[in-house]
N, C-alpha and C. Protein backbone atom coordinates (compact mmCIF):
# COMPACT_ATOMS: atom_id res chain seq x y z
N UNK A 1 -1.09 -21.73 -14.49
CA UNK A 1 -0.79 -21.60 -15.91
C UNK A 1 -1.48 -20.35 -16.46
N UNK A 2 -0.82 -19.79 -17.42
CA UNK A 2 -1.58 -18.09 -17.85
C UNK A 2 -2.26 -18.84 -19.18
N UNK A 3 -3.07 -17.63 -18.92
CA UNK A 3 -3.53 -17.75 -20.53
C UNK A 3 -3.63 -16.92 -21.31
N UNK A 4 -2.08 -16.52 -21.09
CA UNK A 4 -1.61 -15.46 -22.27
C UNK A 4 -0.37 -16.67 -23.33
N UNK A 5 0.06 -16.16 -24.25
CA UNK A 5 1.14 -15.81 -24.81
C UNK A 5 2.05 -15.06 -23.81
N UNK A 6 3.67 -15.76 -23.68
CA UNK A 6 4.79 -14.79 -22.87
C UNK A 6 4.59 -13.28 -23.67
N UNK A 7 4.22 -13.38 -24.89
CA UNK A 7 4.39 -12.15 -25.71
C UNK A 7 3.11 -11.22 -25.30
N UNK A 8 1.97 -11.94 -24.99
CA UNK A 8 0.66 -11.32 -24.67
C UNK A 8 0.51 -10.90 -22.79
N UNK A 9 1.84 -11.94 -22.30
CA UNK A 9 1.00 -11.81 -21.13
C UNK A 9 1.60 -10.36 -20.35
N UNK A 10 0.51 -10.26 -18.79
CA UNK A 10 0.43 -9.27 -18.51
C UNK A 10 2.31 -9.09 -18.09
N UNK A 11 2.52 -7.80 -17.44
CA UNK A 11 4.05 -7.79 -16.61
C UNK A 11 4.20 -8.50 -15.25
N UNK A 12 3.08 -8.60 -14.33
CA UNK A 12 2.60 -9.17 -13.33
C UNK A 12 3.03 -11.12 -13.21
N UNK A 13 2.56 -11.13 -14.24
CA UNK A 13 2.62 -13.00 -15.03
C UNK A 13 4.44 -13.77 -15.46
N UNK A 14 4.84 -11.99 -15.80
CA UNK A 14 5.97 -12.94 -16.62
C UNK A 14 7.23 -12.33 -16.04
N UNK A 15 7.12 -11.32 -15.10
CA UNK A 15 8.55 -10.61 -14.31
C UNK A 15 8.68 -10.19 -12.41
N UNK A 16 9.71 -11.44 -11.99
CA UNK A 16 9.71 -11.30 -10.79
C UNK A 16 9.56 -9.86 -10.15
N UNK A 17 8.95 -9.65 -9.68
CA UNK A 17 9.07 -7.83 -8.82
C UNK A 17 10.00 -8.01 -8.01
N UNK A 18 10.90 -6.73 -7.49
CA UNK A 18 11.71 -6.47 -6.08
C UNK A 18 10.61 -6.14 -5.36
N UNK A 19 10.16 -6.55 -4.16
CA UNK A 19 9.45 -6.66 -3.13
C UNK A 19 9.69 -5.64 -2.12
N UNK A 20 9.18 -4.52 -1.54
CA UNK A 20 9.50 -3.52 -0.65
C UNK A 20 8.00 -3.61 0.74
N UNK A 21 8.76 -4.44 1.73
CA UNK A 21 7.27 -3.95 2.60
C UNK A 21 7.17 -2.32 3.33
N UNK A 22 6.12 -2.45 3.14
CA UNK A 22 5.55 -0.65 3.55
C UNK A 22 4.44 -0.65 4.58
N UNK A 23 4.92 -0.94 5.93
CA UNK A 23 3.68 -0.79 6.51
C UNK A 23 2.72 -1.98 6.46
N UNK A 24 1.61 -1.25 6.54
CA UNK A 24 0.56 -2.36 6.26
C UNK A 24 0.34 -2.31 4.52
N UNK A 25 1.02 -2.09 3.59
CA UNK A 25 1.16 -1.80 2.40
C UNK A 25 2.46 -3.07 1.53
N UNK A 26 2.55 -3.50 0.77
CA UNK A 26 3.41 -3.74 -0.13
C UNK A 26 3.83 -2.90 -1.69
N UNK A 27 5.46 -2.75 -1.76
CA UNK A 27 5.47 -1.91 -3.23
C UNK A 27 5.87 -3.28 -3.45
N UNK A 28 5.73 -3.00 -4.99
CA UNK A 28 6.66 -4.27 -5.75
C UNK A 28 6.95 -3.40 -7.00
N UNK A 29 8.30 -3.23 -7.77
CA UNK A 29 8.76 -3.01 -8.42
C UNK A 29 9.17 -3.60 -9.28
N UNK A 30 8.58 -3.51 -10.77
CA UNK A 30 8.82 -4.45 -12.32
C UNK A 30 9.44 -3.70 -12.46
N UNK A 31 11.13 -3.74 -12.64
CA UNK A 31 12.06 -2.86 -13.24
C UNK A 31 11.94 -2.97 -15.10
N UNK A 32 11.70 -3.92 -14.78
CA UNK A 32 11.77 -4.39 -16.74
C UNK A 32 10.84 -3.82 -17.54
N UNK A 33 9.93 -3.61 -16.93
CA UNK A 33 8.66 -2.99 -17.76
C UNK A 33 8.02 -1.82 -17.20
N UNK A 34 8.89 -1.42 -15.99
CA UNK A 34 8.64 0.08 -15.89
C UNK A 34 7.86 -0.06 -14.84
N UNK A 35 7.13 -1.00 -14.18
CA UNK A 35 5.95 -0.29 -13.41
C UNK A 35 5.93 -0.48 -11.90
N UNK A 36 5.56 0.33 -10.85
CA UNK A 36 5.63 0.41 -9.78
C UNK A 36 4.01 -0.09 -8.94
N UNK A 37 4.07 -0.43 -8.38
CA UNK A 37 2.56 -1.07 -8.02
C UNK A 37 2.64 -1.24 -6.15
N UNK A 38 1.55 -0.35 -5.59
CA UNK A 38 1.30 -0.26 -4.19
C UNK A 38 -0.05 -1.30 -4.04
N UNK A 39 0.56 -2.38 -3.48
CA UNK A 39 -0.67 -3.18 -2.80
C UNK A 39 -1.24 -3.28 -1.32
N UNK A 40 -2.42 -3.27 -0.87
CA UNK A 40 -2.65 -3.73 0.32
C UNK A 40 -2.20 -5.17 0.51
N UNK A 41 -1.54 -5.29 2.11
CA UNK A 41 -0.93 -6.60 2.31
C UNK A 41 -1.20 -7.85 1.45
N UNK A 42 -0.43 -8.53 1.64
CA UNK A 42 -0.84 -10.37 0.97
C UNK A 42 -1.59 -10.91 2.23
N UNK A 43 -2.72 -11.65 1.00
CA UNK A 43 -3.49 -13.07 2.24
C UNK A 43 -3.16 -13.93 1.46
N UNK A 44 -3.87 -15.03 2.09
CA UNK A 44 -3.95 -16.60 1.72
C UNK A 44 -5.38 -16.36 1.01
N UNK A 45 -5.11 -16.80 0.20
CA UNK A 45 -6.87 -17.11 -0.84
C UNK A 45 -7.22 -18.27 -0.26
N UNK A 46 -8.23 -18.85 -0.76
CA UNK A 46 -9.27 -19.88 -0.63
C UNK A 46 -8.42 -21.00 -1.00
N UNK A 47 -7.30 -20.90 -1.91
CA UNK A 47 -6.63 -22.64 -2.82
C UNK A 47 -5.26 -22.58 -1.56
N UNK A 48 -4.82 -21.52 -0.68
CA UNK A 48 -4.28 -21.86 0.23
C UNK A 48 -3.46 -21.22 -0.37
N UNK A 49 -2.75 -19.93 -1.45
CA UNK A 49 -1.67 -19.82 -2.14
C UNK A 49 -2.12 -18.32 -1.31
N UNK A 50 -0.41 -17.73 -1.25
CA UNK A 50 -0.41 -16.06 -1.01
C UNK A 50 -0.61 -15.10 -2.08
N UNK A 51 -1.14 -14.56 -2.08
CA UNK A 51 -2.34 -13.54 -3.11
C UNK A 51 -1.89 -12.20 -2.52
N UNK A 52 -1.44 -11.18 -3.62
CA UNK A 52 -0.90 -9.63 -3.02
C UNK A 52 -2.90 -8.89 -3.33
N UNK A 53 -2.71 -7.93 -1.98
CA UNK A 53 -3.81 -7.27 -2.20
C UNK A 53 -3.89 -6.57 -3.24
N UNK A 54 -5.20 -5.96 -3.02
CA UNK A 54 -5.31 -5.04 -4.21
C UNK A 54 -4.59 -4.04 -4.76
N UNK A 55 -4.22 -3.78 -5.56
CA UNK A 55 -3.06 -2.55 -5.96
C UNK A 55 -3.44 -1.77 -6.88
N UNK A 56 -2.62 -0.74 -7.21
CA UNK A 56 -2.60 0.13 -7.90
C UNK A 56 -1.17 0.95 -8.59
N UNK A 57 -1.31 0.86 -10.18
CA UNK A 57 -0.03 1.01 -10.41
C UNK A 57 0.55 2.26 -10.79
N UNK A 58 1.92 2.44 -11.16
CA UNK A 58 2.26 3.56 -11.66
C UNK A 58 2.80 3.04 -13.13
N UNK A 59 2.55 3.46 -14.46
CA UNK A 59 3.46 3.33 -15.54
C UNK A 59 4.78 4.08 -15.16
N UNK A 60 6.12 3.68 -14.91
CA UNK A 60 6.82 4.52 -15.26
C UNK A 60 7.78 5.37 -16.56
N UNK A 61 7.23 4.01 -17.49
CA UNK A 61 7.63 4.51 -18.90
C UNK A 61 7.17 5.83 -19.33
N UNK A 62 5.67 6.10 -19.12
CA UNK A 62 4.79 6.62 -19.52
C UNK A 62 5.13 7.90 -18.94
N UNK A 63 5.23 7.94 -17.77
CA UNK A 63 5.40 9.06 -16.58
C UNK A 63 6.65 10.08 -16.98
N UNK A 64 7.40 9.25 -17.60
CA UNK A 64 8.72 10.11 -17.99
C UNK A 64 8.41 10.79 -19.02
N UNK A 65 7.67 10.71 -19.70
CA UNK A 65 7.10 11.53 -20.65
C UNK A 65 6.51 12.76 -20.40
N UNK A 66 6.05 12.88 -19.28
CA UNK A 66 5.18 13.56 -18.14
C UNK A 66 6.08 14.32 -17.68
N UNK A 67 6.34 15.19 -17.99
CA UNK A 67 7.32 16.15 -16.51
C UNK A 67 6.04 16.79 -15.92
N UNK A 68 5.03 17.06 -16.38
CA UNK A 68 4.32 17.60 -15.40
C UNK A 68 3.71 16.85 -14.03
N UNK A 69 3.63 15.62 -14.58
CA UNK A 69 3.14 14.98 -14.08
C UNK A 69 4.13 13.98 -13.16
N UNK A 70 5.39 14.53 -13.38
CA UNK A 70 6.83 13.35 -12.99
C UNK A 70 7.32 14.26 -11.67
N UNK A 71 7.14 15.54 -12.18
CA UNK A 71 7.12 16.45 -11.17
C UNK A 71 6.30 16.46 -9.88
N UNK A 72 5.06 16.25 -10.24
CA UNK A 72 4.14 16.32 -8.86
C UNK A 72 4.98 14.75 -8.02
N UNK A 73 5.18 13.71 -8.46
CA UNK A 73 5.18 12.80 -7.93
C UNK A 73 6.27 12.90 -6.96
N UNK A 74 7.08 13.58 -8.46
CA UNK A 74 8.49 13.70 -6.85
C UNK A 74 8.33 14.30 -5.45
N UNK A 75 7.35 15.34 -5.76
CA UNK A 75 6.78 16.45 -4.81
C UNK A 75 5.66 15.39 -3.49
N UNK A 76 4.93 14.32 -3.98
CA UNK A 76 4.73 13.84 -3.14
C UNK A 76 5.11 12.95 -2.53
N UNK A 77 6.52 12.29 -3.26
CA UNK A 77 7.30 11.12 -2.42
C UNK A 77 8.47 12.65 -1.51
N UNK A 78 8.13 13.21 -1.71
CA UNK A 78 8.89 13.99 -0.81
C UNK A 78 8.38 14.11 0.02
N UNK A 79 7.62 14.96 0.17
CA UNK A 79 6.82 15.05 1.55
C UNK A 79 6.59 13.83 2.51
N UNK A 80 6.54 12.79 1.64
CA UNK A 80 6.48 10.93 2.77
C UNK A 80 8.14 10.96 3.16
N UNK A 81 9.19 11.61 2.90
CA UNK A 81 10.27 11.58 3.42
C UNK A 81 10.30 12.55 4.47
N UNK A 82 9.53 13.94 4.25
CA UNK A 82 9.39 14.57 5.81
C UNK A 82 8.58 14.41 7.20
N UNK A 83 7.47 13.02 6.89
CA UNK A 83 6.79 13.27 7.66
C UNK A 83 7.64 12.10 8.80
């Protein structure tokens, strides 16, 4: 159970992600709220439930605002397409 408000709670809490495995990595993609998030694999926690590792996100709302910054990114998902 959260203890947000649907209106308060995080994007994580209230919108299924599309799931992409990567390796020893997971993406998960909130299309609805923009954000892209690279986790280290899922474990089992302690209550026995699957738990995504630690992550780190991208705003993409935010980013589009950014060409400078929208730019580099493309520049480095490119290069993960040449190697």
């Amino acid at each position: 159970m959260s203890r947000y408000s649907d209106y308060n709670a995080p994007f994580w809490e209230t919108e299924k992600p599309v799931v992409f495995p990567a390796g020893r990595n997971v993406i998960r993609h909130y299309p609805n709220s923009g954000w892209v998030v690279a986790h280290q694999a899922d474990h089992v926690g302690r209550d026995s439930e699957v738990r995504p590792g630690r992550g780190v996100g991208i705003d993409l709302l935010s980013l589009r605002k950014d060409q400078q910054g929208l730019d580099r990114l493309i520049k480095i998902l490119e290069q993960l397409i040449e190697i």
